[in-house]
Structures are given as C-alpha cells and as structure tokens.
Protein backbone atom coordinates (compact mmCIF):
# COMPACT_ATOMS: atom_id res chain seq x y z
CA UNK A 1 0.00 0.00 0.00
CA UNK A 2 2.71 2.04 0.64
CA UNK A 3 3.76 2.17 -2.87
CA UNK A 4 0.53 3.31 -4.03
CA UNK A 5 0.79 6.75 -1.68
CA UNK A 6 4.30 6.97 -3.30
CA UNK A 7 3.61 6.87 -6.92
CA UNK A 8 0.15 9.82 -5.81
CA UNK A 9 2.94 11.51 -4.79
CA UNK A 10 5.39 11.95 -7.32
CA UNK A 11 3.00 11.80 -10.34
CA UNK A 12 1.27 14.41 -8.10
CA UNK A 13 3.66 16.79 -8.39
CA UNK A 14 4.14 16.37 -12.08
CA UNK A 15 0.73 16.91 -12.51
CA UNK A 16 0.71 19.83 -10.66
CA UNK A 17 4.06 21.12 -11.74
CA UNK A 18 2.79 20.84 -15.43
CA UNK A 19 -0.01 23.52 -14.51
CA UNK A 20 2.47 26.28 -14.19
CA UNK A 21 2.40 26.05 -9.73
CA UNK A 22 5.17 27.25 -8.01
CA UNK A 23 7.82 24.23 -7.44
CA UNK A 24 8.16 25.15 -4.34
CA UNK A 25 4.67 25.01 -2.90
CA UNK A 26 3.66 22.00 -5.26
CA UNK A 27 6.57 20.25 -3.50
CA UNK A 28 5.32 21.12 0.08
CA UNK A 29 1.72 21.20 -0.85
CA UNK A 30 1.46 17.76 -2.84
CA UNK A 31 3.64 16.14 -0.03
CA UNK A 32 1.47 17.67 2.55
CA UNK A 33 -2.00 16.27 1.36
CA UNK A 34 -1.10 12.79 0.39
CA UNK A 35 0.70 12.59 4.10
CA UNK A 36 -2.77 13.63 5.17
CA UNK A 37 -4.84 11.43 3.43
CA UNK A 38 -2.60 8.34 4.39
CA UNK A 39 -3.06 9.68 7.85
CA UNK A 40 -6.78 9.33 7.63
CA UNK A 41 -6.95 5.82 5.71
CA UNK A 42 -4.19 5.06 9.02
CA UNK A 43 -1.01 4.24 6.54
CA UNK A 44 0.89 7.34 7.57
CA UNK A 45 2.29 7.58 11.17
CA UNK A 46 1.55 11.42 12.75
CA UNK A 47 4.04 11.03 15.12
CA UNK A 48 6.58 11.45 11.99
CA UNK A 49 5.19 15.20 12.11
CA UNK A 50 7.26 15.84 15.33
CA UNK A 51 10.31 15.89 13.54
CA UNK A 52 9.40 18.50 10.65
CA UNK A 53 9.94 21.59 12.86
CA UNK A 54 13.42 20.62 13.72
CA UNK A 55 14.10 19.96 9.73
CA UNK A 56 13.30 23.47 8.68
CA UNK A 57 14.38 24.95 11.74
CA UNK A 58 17.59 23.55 10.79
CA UNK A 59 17.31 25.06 7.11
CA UNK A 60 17.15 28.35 8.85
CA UNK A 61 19.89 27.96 11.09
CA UNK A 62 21.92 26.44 8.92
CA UNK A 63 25.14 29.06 8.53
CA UNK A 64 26.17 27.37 5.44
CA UNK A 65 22.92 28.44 3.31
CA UNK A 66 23.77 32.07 4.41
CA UNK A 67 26.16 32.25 2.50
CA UNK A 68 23.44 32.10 -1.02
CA UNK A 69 21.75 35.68 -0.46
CA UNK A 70 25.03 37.21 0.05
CA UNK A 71 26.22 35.57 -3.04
CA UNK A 72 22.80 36.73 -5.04
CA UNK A 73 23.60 40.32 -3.41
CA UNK A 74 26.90 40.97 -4.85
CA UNK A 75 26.22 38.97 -8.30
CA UNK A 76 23.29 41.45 -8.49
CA UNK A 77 25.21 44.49 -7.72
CA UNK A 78 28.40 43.70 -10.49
CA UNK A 79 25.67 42.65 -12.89
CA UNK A 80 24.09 46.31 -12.80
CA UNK A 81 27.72 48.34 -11.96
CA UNK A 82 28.51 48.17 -15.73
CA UNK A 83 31.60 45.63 -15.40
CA UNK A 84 30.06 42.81 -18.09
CA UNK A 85 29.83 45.10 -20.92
CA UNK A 86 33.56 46.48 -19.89
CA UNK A 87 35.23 42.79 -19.53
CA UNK A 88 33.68 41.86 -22.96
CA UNK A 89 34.88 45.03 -24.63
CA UNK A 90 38.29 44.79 -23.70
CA UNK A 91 38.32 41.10 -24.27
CA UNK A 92 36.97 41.11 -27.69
CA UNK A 93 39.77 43.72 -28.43
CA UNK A 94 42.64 41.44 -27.00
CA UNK A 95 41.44 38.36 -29.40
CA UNK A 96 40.76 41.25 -32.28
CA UNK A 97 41.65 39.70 -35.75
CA UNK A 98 41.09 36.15 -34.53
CA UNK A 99 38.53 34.31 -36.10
CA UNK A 100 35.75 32.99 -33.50
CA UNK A 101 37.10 35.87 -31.12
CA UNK A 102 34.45 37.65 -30.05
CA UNK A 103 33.27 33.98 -29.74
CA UNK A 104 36.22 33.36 -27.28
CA UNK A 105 35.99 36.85 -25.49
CA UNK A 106 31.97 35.62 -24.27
CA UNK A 107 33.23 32.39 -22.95
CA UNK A 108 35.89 34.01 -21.21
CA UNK A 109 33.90 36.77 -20.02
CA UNK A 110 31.29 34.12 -18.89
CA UNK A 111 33.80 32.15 -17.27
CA UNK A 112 35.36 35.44 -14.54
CA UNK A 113 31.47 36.37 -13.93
CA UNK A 114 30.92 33.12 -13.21
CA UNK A 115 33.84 32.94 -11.13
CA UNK A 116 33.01 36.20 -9.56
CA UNK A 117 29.04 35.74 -9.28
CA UNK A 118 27.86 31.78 -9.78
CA UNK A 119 24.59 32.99 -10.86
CA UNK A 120 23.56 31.35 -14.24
CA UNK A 121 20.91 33.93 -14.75
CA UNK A 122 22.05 36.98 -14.57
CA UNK A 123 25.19 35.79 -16.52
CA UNK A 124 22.99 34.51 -19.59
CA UNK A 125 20.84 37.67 -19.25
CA UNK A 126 23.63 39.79 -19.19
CA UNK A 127 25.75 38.53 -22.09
CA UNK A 128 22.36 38.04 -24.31
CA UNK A 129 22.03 41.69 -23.84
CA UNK A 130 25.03 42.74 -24.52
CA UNK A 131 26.56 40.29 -26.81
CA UNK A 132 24.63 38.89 -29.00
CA UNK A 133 23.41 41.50 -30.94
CA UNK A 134 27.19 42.53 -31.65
CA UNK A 135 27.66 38.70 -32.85
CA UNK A 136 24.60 38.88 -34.64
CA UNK A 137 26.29 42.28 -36.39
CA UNK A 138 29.61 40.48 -36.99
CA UNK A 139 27.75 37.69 -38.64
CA UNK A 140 27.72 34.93 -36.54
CA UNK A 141 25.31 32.57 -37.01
CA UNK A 142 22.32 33.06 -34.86
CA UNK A 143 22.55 29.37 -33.53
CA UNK A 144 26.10 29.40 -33.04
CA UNK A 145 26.20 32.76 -31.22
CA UNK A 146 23.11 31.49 -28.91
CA UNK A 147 24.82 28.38 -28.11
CA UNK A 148 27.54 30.22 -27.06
CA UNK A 149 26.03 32.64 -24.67
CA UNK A 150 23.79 30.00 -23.16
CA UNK A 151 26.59 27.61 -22.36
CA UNK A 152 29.48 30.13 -21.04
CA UNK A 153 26.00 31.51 -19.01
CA UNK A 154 25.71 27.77 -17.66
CA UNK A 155 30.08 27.87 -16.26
CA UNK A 156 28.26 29.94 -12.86
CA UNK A 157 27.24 26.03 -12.05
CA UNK A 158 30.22 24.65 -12.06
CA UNK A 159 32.84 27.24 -11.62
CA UNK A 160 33.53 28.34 -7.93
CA UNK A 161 31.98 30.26 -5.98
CA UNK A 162 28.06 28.51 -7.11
CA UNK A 163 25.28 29.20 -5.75
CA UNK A 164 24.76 25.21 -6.47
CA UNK A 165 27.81 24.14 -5.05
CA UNK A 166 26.39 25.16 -2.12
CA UNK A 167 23.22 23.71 -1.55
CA UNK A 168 25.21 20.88 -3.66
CA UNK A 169 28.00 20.72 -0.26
CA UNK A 170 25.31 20.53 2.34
CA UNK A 171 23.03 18.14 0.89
CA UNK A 172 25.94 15.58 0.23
CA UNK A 173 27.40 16.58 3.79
CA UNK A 174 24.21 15.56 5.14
CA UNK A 175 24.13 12.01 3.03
CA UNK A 176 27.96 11.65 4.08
CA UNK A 177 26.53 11.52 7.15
CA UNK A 178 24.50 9.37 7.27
CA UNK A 179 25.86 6.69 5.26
CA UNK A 180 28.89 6.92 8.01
CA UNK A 181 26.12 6.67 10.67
CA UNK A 182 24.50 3.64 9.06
CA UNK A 183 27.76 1.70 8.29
CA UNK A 184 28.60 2.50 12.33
CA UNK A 185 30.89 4.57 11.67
CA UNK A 186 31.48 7.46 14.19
CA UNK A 187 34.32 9.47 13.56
CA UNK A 188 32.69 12.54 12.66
CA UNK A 189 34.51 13.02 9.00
CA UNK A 190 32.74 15.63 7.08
CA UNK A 191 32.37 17.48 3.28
CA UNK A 192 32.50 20.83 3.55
CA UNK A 193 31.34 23.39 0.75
CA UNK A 194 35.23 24.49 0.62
CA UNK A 195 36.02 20.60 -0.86
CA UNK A 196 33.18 20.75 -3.72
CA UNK A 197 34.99 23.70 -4.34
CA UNK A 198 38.34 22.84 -4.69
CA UNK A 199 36.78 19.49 -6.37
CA UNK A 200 34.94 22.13 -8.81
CA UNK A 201 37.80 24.05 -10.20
CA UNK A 202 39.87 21.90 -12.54
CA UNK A 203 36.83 20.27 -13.97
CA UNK A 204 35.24 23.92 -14.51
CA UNK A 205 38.52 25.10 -16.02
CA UNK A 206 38.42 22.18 -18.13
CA UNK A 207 35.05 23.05 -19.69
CA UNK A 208 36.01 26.42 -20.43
CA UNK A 209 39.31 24.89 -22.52
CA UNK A 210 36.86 22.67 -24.29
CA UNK A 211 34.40 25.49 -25.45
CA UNK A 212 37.01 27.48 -26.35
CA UNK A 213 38.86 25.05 -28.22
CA UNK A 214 35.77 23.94 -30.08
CA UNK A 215 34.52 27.72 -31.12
CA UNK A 216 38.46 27.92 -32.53
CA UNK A 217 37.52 24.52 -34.59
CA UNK A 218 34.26 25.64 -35.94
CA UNK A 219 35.55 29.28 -37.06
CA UNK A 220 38.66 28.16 -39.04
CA UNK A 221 36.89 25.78 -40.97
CA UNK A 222 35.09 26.23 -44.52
CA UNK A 223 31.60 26.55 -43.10
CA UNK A 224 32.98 29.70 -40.86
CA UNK A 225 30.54 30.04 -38.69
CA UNK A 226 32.32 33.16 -36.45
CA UNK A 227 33.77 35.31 -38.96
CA UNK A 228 36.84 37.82 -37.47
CA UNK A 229 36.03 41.24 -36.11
CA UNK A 230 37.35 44.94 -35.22
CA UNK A 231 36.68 45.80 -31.99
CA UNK A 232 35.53 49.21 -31.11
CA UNK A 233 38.23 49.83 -28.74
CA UNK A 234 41.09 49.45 -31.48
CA UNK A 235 42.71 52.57 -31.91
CA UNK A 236 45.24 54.36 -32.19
CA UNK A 237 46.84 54.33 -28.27
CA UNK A 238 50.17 54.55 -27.12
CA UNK A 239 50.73 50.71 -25.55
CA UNK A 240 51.56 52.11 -22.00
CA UNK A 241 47.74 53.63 -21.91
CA UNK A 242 46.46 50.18 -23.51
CA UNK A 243 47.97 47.99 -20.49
CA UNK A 244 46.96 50.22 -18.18
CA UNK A 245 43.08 50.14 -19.25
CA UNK A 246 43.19 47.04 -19.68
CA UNK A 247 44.25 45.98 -16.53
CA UNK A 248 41.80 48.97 -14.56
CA UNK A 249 39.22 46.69 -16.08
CA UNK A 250 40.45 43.22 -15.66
CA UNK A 251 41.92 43.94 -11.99
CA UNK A 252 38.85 44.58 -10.14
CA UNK A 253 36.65 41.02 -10.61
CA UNK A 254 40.48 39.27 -10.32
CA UNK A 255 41.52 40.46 -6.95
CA UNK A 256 37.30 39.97 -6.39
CA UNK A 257 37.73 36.24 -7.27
CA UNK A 258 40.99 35.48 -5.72
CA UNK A 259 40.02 37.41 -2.58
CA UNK A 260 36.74 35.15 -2.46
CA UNK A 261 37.45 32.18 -3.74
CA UNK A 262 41.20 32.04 -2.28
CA UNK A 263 40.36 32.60 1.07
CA UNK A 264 37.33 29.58 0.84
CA UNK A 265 40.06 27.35 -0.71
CA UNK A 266 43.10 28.21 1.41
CA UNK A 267 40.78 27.50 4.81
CA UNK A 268 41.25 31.38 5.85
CA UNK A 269 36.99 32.11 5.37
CA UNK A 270 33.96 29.81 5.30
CA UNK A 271 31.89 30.34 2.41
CA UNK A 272 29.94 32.57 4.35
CA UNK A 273 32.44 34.66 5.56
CA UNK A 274 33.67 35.10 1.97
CA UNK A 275 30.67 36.14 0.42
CA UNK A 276 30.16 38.89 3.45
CA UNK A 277 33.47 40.24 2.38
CA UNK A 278 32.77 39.71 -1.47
CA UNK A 279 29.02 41.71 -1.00
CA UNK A 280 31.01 44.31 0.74
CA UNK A 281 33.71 44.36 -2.42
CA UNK A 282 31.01 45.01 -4.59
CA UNK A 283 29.30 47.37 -3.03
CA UNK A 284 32.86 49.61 -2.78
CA UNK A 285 33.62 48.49 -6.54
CA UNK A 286 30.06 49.88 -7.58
CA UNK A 287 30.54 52.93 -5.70
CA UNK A 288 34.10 53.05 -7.16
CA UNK A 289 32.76 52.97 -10.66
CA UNK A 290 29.94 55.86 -9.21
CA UNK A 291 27.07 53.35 -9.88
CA UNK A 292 25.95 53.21 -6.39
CA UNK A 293 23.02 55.06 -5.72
CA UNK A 294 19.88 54.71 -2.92
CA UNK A 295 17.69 53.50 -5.70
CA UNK A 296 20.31 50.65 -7.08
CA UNK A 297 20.95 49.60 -3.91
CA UNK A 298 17.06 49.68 -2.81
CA UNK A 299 16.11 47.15 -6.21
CA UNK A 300 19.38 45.07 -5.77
CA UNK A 301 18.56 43.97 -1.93
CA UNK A 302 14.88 43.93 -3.32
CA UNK A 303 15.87 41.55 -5.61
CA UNK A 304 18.17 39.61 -3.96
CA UNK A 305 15.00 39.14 -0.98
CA UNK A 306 12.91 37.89 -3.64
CA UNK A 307 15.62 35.43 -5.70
CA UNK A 308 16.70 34.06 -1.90
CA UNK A 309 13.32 33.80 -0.56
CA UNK A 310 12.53 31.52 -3.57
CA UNK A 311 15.50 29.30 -3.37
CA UNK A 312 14.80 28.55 1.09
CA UNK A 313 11.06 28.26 0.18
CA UNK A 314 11.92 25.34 -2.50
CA UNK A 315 14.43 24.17 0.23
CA UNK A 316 11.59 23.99 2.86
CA UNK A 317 9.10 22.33 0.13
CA UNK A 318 11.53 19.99 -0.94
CA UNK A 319 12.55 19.11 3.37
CA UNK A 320 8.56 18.31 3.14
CA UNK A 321 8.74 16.05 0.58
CA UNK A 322 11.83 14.18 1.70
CA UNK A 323 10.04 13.43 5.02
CA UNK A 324 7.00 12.09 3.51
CA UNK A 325 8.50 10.03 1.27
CA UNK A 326 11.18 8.50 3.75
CA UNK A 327 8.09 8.48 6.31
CA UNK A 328 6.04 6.19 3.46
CA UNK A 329 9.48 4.32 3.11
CA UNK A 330 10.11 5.52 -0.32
CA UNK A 331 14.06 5.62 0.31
CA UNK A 332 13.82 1.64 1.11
CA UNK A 333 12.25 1.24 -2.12
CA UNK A 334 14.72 2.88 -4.10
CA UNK A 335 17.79 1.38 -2.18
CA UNK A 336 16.26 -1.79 -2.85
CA UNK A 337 15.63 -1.31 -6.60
CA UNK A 338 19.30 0.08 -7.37
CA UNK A 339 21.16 -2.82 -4.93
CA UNK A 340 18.95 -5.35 -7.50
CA UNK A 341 20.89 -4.03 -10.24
CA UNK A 342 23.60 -5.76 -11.75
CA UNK A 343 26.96 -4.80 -11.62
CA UNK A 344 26.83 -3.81 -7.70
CA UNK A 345 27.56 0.22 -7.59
CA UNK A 346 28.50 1.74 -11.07
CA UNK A 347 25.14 0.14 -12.11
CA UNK A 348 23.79 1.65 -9.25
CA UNK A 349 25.75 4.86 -10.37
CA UNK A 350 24.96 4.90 -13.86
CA UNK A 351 21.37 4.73 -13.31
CA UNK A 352 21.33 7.72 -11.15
CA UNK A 353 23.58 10.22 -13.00
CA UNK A 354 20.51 8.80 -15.91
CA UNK A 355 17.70 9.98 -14.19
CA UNK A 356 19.27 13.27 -13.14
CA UNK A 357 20.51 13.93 -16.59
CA UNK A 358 16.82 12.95 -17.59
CA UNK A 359 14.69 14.83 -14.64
CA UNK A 360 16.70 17.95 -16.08
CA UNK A 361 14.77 18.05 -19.05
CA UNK A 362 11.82 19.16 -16.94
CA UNK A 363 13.22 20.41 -13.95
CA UNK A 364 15.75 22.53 -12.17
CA UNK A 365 18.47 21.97 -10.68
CA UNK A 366 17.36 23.26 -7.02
CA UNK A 367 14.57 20.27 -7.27
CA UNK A 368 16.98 17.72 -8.71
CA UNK A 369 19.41 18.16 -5.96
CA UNK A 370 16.98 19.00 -3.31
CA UNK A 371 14.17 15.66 -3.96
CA UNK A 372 17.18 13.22 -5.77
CA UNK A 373 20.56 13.59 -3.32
CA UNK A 374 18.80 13.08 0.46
CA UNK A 375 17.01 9.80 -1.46
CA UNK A 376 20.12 8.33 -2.96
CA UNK A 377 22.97 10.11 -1.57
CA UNK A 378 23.83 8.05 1.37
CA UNK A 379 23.08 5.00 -0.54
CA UNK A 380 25.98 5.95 -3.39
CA UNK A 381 28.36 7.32 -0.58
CA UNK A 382 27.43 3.89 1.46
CA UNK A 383 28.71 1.24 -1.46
CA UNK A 384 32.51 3.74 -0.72
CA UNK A 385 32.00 6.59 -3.67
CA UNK A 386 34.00 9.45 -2.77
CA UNK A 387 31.67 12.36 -1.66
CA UNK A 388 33.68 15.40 -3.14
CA UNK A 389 33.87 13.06 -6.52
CA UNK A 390 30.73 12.40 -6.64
CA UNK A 391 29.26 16.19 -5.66
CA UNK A 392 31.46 17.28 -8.64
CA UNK A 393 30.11 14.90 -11.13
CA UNK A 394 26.68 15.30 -10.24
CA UNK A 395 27.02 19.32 -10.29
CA UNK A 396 28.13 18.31 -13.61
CA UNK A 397 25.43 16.62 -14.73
CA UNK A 398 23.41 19.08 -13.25
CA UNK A 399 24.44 21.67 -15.43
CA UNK A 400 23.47 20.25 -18.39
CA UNK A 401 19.49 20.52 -16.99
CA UNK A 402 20.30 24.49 -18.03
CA UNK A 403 20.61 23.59 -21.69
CA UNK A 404 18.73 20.64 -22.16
CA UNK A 405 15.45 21.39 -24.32
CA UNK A 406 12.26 21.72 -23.88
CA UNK A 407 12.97 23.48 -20.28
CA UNK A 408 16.37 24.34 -20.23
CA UNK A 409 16.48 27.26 -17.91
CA UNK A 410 19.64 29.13 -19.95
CA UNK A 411 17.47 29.15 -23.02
CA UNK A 412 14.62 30.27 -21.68
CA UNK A 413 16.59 33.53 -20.23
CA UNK A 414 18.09 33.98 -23.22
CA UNK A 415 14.64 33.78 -25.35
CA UNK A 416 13.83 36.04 -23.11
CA UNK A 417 16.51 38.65 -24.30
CA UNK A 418 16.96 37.78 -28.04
CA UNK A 419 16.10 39.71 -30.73
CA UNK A 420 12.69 38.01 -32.65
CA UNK A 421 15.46 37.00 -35.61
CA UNK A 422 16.62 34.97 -34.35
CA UNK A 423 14.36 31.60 -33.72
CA UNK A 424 13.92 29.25 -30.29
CA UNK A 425 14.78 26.87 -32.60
CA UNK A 426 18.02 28.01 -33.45
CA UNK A 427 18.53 28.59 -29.85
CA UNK A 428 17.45 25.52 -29.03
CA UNK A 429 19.94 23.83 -31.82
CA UNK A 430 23.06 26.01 -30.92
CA UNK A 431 22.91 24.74 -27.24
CA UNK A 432 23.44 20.88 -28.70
CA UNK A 433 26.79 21.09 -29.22
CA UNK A 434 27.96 22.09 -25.75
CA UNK A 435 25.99 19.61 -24.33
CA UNK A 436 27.76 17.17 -26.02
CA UNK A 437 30.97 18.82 -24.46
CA UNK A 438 29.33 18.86 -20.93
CA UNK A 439 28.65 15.03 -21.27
CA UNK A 440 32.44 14.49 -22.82
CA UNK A 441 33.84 16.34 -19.95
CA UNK A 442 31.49 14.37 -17.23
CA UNK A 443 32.50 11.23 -18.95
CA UNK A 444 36.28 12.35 -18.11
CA UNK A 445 35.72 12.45 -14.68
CA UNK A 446 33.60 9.59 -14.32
CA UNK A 447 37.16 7.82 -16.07
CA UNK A 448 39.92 9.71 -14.17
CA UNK A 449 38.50 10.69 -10.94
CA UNK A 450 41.95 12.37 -9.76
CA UNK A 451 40.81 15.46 -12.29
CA UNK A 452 38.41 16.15 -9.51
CA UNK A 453 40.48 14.84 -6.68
CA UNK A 454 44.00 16.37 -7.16
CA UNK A 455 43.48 19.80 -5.94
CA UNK A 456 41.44 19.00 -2.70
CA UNK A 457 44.45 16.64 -2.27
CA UNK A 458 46.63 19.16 -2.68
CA UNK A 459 45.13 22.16 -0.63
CA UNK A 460 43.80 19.56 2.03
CA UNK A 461 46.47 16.77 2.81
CA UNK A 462 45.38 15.58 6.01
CA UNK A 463 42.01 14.55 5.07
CA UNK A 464 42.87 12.70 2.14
C-alpha cells in the first residue's frame, strides 16, 4: 500500500508542476495532502510530524545556506555596476583579428562572472544583452552565437563560488553523514562546501578549454561560422595607456575572485564569511565605478530578498517532501531497486547520473538536488563513492538541466533577451553542441576521478 501513496505523490507533483504552480509550494503542498490522506486511511504515522519543525528549523539555522543571499547580493550588484559590458569590450579587443574571437571573449567573459558571481541567470541575461546583438552584427550565425552565450552563461554552475555548489556541499554533507552513521561509523569526518569547491575548479577550467577550443575549430573551418572582427576599442593608443586600461578593467573582478574564492580554498573564510566580504567588495567596486546610488541599492537587496526567498522556500518544500516520502518508506524502495541491479555500484551509479541527466529536461536543478541527493545520496556514498567526486560529477550533470530542451532554464533567459530574428529553434539547436561537451567532460571524470580529486588533495592533505 505504501507504494501506491508513493507513486500519488510523485505523479502528483508532475501533474501539478505541469499547470504552471510554483515548485516550491507544489513540492510542500502535494507532499502535505497525500501525508494527510494516508493519515486518515491510518497508513501514515503522525508522530513522523514531530520531527518537521526541527528539519526546517535547521534550514534556517543552517550558517552554510547564508552564505546564497550574500552571493545573489553581490552577483546582483556587479551585474548592474557596468563591469560585463567592460570585460567583454576589452576582451573582444585582446582576441581582435582572430577568427571565432568575439566567440572566445563571451566564454571568457562568462567564465570570470561566473567565477566572480555563480549565478547562471544573470550571466545569460547579461551577455544576451550585450553580446549577442554585436555577434549577430559580426555575422555569426544566430545558432552558433546562442549556443555560445547560453553555455558560457551555464560555467556559474560549475565554476567556484556557485550558488549550487552550495546547496550541492550541504546536501551531500548531510548524506555523508549518514551513510557513516549507518555503516557505524562514528568518527565525525565531514564534506565541507570548501572541498566541492576545490573538487569544482579543474573540472570547470576544463570546460572552459573545451568550449574554447571547439569555437576555434568551428571558425577556421570552410563553413565559418564566427567570422573575425574589429573591436571598437582598437585605436590608435600609445601601448603604456592600452595595459593600463586594460588591466583597470580586468583587476577589479580578479583580486574579487581570488580574494573570495582564495580565502574559501586556502581555509582562511567559510563560504559565508567570503561572500560577506565579497558583498562588501562590490558594493565599494560599484561605488568606485559611481554606480551606487539609494535607488540601485534599494532594487538590488529587493531583488536579492525575492531570488533568496525563492531558493529557502523550495528548500523547505523539498525538506517536506523528503520526510513524507522516507516516512512512506520511499528511500527503502529505491535502495532496494538500485542494490537489484547488476553490476553492484557503477550500475547503481549509472542509473542515477541517468535519471538526473533525464529529470533535467523538466526540472531545475534546485529540485533535482533537493528531492534526488537526500534519497540516494547516502546510498551511493554507502557502497565507498567518494563524496567530493561524486558532488562534482553530479554538479556536472546538473548543469546540463540548463541547456537541455524543452525546459532548459539558460534558453529560456536567453529567449527572453533575443532579438525576434533569431528563432527558439536556433537557440534551441546552438545549445546541442555544448551539451555534447558537458557530457564528454562528465565522462572524463567519471574515467579519471583524480581530475576532480588532485586539488582537494593538494590544498587539504590531512584529510585525504
């Protein structure tokens, strides 16, 4: 009987889901009734409703998480202080004469805002503003220039600091956990954000290469897709005053970055503590650049309210639906059904890093980690996968769920921003490509797990 509340549930939230309802509320609200009506046909113990105050009491206290509206904060604020359009400008005008450059000069660009921001959003927004209609000018072709935008948009999942990484850390904390607890283990080893992190960077690096190298592939050939442009800035400048705009524009997000990122990686700041000091940067960098004013700053924490109370109300919907579906011993099920597989853990692997890659096509990535890792998590972790391996490759599977039609997230924002030339379908078949690259990469470090491992190794010794 206990199956049959399980499968209400989850086709329940489809259902609903498909109707346009908020995730997060469909997630609490679906959860909510089904516990209720096993409650009244006596399949659902109350006494499990004791421990759902502590849960999202938890979510609240939970220092970690902090560190996600101070992150949205000063993403918001370098977003609207002009630095984008700057980077892009000068960066186009570095790879001037190069064919695919401009190309080059957004996934660059896309990579130091991820770096600097992690929020996929505002990147793609950003970049599809300012961008693509100067590709679209320089001839690119509309699908090659949109695939471009989306996927350098999509390096703020993967690329430290992300917002993702976070909520990433402390979900497979929590499974590390537990899977220690159940094997009686009771030494108290941990994950901390700061490992997914240093896990994170090579891979994210990698990516970048990868796009890079294929935009270089596709512009020199016959078919040139990325023709070479003049940038606006070449002129006629005595070198001295070209270095030294250059780097005025380039310096800022780099000592941002290293100050933020270095300090997580190095063990000087917790993530939280590093995005307090990174908000403050950008609020000094946007008054620097005299952007600041009371009404900026009034619609950027305005915003940043809004974007964070979204994300902890999809964390508390999700915390509901986790407990009901443990409570109706959902989590047994699924243990049982992967351990039945053949080929003991990678079958129980592949089949997971599947339905993710799948459930992406219809959902985001806050539902996908928030409803998939507390469910099989401490299973994986429990047949001796490495948790900072295994948070990397599942961040990058994740990403992919921002480019994967018909609900990739990335193309939507960038639909959003595009002039009406240029087609979803074009969109659409520009973002192909770089999906393939995503999957090549993930298949990498699913093959040489020391790409992922090396650095925390290296910055963390003793807990290796």
């Amino acid at each position: 009987m206990q199956e049959v509340y399980i499968i209400l549930m989850v086709f329940g939230c489809i259902f609903v889901l498909l109707t346009g309802f908020p995730v997060a509320f469909c997630l609490g609200g679906v959860s909510l009734f089904v516990a209720l009506l096993g409650q009244m046909n006596g399949h659902f113990d109350a006494s499990f409703w004791i421990a759902l105050p502590g849960r999202l009491y938890g979510i609240m206290g939970n220092e970690t998480l902090l560190a996600i509206p101070l992150f949205i904060f000063m993403s918001i604020l370098l977003e609207r202080s002009g630095i984008s359009e700057e980077l892009l400008e000068r960066i186009a005008f570095l790879f001037k004469g190069v064919k695919g450059g401009l190309g080059i000069a957004v996934c660059l660009v896309g990579a130091l805002l991820a770096a600097s921001t992690g929020i996929v959003g505002a990147t793609v927004v950003t970049m599809g503003l300012i961008s693509l209609p100067a590709m679209l000018k320089s001839r690119y072709k509309p699908s090659f220039a949109s695939g471009i935008i989306s996927a350098s948009g999509t390096l703020g999942q993967i690329i430290p600091p992300s917002i993702i990484l976070i909520i990433l850390g402390d979900q497979i904390s929590s499974a590390y956990q537990q899977s220690l607890l159940e094997r009686g283990d009771y030494s108290g080893a941990s994950v901390s954000v700061g490992d997914l992190f240093a896990g994170s960077l090579i891979p994210g690096l990698l990516l970048v290469s990868l796009y890079v190298i294929y935009i270089l592939i596709r512009s020199y050939r016959k078919d040139n897709p990325a023709p070479s442009v003049k940038s606006k800035l070449e002129q006629e400048l005595p070198l001295m005053d070209l270095i030294l705009n250059t780097l005025r524009i380039l310096l800022p997000p780099l000592i941002l970055i290293i100050g933020v990122l270095g300090s997580i990686l190095i063990g000087a700041a917790t993530p939280t503590e590093a995005a307090s000091v990174g908000a403050v940067a950008s609020l000094s960098l946007t008054a620097l650049r005299k952007k600041l004013n009371r009404k900026m700053l009034q619609n950027a924490v305005y915003d940043s309210t809004k974007i964070s109370s979204m994300i902890f109300m999809i964390l508390i919907g999700a915390n509901i639906f986790s407990l009901v579906f443990r409570c109706y011993e959902g989590d047994d099920m699924i243990a049982s059904l992967l351990r039945s597989l053949p080929g003991e853990k990678w079958s129980a692997f592949f089949a997971v890093m599947l339905l993710i890659f799948f459930l992406g096509f219809f959902l985001d990535f806050f539902e996908i980690t928030l409803i998939v890792i507390p469910i099989v998590g401490p299973l994986l972790l429990g047949m001796g996968m490495d948790p900072i391996w295994l948070g990397v490759v599942i961040a990058m599977n994740l990403q992919t769920s921002f480019l994967t039609p018909p609900f990739g997230f990335a193309l939507f924002y960038l639909r959003g921003v595009a002039p009406k030339s240029v087609s979803t379908r074009e969109i659409y078949l520009g973002a192909i490509p770089f999906i393939a690259i995503q999957l090549f990469v993930l298949f990498l470090l699913v093959l040489f797990p020391e790409i992922v491992k090396f650095l925390p190794k290296l910055l963390y010794p003793e807990s290796s």
